[in-house]
C-alpha atoms as a PDB file:
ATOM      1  CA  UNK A   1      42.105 133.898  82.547  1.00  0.00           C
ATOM      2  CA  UNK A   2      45.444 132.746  82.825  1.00  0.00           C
ATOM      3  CA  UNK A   3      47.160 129.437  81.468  1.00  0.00           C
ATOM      4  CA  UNK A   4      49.037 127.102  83.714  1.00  0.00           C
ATOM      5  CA  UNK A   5      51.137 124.076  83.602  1.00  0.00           C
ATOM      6  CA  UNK A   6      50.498 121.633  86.171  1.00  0.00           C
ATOM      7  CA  UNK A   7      52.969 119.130  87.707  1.00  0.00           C
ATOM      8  CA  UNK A   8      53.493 116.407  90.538  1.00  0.00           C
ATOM      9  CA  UNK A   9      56.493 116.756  93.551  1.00  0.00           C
ATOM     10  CA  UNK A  10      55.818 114.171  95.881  1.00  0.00           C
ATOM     11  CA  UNK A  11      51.269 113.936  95.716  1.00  0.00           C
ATOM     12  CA  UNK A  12      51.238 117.976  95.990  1.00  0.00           C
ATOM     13  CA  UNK A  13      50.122 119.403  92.931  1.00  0.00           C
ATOM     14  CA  UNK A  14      52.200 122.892  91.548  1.00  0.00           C
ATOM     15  CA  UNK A  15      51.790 124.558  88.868  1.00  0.00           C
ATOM     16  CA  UNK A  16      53.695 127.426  86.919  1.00  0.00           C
ATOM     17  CA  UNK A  17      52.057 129.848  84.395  1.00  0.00           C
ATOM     18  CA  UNK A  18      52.557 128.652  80.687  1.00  0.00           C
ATOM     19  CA  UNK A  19      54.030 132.078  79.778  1.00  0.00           C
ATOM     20  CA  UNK A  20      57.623 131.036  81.844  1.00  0.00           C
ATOM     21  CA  UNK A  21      57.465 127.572  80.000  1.00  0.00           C
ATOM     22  CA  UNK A  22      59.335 126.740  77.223  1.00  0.00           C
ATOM     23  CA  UNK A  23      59.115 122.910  76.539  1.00  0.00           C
ATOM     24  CA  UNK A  24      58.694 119.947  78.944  1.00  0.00           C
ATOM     25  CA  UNK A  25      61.667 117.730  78.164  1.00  0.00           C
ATOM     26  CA  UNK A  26      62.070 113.993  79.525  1.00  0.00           C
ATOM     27  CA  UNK A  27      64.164 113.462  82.420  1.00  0.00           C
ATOM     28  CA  UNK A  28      67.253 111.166  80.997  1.00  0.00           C
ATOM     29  CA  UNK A  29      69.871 111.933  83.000  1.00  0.00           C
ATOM     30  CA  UNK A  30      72.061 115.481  83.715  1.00  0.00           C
ATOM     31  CA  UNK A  31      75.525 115.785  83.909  1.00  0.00           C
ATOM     32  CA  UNK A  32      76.347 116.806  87.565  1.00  0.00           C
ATOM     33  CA  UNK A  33      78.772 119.733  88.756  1.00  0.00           C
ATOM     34  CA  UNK A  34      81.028 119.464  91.428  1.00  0.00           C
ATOM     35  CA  UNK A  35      80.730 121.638  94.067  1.00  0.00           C
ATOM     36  CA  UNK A  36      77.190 123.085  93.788  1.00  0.00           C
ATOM     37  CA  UNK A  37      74.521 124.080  96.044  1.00  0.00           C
ATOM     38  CA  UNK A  38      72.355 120.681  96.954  1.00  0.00           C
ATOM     39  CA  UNK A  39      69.301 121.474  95.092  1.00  0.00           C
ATOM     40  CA  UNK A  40      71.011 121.913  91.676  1.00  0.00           C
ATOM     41  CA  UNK A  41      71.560 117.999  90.082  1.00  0.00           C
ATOM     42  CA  UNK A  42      73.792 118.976  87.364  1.00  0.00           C
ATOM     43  CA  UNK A  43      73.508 120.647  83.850  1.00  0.00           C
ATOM     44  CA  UNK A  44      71.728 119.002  80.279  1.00  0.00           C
ATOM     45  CA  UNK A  45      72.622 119.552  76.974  1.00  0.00           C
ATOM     46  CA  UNK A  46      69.895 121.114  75.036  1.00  0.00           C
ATOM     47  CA  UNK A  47      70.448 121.831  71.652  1.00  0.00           C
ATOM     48  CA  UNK A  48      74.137 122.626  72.105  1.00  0.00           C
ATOM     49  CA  UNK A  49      73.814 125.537  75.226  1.00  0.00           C
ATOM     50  CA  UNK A  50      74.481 124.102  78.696  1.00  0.00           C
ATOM     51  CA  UNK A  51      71.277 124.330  81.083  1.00  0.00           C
ATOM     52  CA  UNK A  52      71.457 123.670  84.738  1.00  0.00           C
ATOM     53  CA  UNK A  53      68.779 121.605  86.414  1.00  0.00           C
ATOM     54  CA  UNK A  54      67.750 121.754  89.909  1.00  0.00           C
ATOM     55  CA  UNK A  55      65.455 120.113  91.500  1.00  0.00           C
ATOM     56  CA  UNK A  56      62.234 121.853  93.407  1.00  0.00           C
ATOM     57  CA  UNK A  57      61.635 118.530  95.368  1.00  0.00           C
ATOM     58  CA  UNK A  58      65.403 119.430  97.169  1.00  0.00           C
ATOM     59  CA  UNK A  59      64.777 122.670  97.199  1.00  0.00           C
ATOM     60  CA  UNK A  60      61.295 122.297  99.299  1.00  0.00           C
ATOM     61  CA  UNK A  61      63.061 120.134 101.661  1.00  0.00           C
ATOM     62  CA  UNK A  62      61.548 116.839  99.819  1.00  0.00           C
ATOM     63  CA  UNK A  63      63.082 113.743  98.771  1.00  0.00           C
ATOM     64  CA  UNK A  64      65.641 113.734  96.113  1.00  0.00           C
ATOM     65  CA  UNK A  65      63.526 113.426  92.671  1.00  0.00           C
ATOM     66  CA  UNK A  66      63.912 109.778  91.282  1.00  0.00           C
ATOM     67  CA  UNK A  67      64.237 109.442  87.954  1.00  0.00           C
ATOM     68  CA  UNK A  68      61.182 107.133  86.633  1.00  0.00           C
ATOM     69  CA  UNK A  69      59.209 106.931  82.948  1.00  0.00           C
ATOM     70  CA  UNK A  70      57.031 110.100  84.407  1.00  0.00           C
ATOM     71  CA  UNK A  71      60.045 112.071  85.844  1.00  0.00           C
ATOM     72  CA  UNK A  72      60.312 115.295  83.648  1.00  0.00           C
ATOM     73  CA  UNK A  73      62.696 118.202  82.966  1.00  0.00           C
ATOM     74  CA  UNK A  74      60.345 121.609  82.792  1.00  0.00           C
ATOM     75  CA  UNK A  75      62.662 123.941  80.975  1.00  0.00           C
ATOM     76  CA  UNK A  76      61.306 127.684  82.581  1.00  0.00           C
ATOM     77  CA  UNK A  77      62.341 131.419  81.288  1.00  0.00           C
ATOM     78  CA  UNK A  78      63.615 133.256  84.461  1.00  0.00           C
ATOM     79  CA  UNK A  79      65.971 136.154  85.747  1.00  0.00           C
ATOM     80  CA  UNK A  80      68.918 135.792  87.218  1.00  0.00           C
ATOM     81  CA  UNK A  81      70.518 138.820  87.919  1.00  0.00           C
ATOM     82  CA  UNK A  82      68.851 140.918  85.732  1.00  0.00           C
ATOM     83  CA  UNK A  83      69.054 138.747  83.078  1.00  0.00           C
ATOM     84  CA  UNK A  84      66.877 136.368  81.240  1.00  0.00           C
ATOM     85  CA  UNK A  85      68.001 132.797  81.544  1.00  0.00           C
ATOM     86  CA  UNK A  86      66.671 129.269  80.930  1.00  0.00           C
ATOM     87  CA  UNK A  87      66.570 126.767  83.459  1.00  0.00           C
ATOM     88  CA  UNK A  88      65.125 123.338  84.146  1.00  0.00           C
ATOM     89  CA  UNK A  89      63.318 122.111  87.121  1.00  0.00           C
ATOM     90  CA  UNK A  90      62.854 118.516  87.920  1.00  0.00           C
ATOM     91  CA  UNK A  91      59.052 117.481  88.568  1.00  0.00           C
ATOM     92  CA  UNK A  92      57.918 113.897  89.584  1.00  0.00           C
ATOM     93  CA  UNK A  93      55.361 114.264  86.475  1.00  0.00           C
ATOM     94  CA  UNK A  94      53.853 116.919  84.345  1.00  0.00           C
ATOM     95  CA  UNK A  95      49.416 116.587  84.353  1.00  0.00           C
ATOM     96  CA  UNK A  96      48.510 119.285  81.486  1.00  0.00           C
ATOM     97  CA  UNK A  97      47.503 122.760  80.992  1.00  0.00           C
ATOM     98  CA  UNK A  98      44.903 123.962  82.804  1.00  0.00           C
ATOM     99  CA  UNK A  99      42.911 127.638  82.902  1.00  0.00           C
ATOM    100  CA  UNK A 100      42.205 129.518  86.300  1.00  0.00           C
ATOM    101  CA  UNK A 101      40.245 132.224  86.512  1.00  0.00           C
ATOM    102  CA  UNK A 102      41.394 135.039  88.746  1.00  0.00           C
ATOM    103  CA  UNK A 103      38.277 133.998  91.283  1.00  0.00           C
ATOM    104  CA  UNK A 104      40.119 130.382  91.121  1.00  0.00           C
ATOM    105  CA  UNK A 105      42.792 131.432  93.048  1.00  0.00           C
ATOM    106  CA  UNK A 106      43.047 133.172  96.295  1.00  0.00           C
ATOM    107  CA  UNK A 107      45.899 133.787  98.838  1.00  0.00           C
ATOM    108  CA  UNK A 108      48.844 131.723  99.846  1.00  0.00           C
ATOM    109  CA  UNK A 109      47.961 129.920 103.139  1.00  0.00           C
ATOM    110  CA  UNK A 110      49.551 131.970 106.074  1.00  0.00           C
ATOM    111  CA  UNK A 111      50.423 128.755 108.356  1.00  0.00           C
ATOM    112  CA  UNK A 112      50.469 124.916 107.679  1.00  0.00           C
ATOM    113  CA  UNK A 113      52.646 124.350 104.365  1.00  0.00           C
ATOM    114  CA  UNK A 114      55.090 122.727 104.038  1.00  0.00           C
ATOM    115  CA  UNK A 115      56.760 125.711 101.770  1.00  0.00           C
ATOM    116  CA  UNK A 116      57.525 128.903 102.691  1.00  0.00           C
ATOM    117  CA  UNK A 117      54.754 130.891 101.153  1.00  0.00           C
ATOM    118  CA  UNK A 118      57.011 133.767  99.616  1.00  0.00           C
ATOM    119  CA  UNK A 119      57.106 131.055  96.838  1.00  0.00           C
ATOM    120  CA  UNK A 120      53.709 130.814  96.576  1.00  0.00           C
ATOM    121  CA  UNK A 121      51.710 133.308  93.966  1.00  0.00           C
ATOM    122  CA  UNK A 122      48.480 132.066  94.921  1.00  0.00           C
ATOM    123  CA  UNK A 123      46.646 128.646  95.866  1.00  0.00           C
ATOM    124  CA  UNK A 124      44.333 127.659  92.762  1.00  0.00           C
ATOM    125  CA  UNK A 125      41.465 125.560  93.346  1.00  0.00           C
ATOM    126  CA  UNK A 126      40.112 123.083  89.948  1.00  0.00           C
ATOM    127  CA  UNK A 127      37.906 120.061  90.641  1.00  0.00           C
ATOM    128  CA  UNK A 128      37.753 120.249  93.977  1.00  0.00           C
ATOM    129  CA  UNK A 129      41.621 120.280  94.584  1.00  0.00           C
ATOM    130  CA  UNK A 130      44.149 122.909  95.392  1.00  0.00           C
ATOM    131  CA  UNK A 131      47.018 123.393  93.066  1.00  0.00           C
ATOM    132  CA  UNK A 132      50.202 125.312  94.472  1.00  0.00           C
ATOM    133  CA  UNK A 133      50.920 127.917  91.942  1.00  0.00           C
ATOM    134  CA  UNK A 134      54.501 128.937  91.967  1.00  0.00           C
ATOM    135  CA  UNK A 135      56.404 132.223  91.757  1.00  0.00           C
ATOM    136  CA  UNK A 136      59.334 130.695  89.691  1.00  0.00           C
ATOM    137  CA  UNK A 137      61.197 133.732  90.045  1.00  0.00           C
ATOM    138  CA  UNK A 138      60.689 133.505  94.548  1.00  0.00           C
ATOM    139  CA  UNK A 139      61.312 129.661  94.367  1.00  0.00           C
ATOM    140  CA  UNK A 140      65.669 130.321  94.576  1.00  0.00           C
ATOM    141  CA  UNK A 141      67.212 133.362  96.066  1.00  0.00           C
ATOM    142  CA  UNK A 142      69.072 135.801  93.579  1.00  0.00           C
ATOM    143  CA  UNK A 143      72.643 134.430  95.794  1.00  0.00           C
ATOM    144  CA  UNK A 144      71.424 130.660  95.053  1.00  0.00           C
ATOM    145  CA  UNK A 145      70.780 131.539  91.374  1.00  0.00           C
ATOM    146  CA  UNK A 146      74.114 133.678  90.755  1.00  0.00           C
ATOM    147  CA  UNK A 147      75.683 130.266  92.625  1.00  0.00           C
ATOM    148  CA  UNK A 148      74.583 127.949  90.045  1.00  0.00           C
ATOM    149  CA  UNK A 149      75.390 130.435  87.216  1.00  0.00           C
ATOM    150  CA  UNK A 150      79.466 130.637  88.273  1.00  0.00           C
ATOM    151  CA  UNK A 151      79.061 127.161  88.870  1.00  0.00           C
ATOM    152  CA  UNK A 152      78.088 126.134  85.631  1.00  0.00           C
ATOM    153  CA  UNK A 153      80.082 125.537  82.607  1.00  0.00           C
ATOM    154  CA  UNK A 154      80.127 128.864  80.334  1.00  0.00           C
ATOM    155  CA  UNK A 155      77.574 130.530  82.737  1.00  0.00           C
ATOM    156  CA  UNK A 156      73.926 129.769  82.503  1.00  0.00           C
END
């Protein structure tokens, strides 16, 4: 059984496993950067080290996330080349923490989303819905990471 954190981009429903997660931080507002790739909205300050934030809704050729009381900051443990870095994702809302079973979750669809499904780790199924579980580290090319990183105040 694994643990996952489930959140809201547009009425999909993603989720990311709890391991990757370090806090779930309200979306204020982020400082932007000029000269950045699209997706990435800028860079917080959290607890004095510079983060970058991007946003998975830009990313997955969505609308822009809007900042509203729900709108959240999901601060995630990743790589970036080869190193271990934090990073926060904008998500239109965070639902909770949910268990799946490995018999809860079967393949990424092979036609009909609207991601591409290299993202995709699996498609998890809980009360009758599906819930898009992410590969954090497949959601940004290792190029689109290192981009963010030299554009970012004192690295990431």
């Amino acid at each position: 059984m694994t643990q996952y954190l489930t959140f809201n981009l547009d009425e999909e429903i993603f989720a990311l496993e709890i391991s990757r997660i370090h806090e779930v931080l309200e979306f204020t507002s982020v400082t932007p950067v000029p000269r950045t790739p699209s997706f990435m909205r800028g860079v917080i300050n959290l607890r004095g080290n510079v983060v970058p934030v991007v946003d998975l809704k830009r990313q997955f050729g969505m609308a822009e996330t809007e900042m509203s009381v729900s709108a959240c900051v999901i601060i995630i443990e990743m790589k970036v080349d080869g190193e271990q870095t934090i990073l926060g994702a904008l998500a239109d809302s965070v639902q909770e923490v949910m268990d799946l079973e490995p018999e809860q979750i079967g393949p990424p669809p092979k036609i009909g989303s609207r991601l591409k499904t290299e993202f995709i780790r699996g498609m998890g199924r809980h009360d009758e819905k599906f819930i898009i579980i992410l590969d954090i580290d497949r959601i940004f090319s290792d190029e689109e990471l290192i981009a963010v990183s030299a554009s970012t105040p004192s690295g990431i």
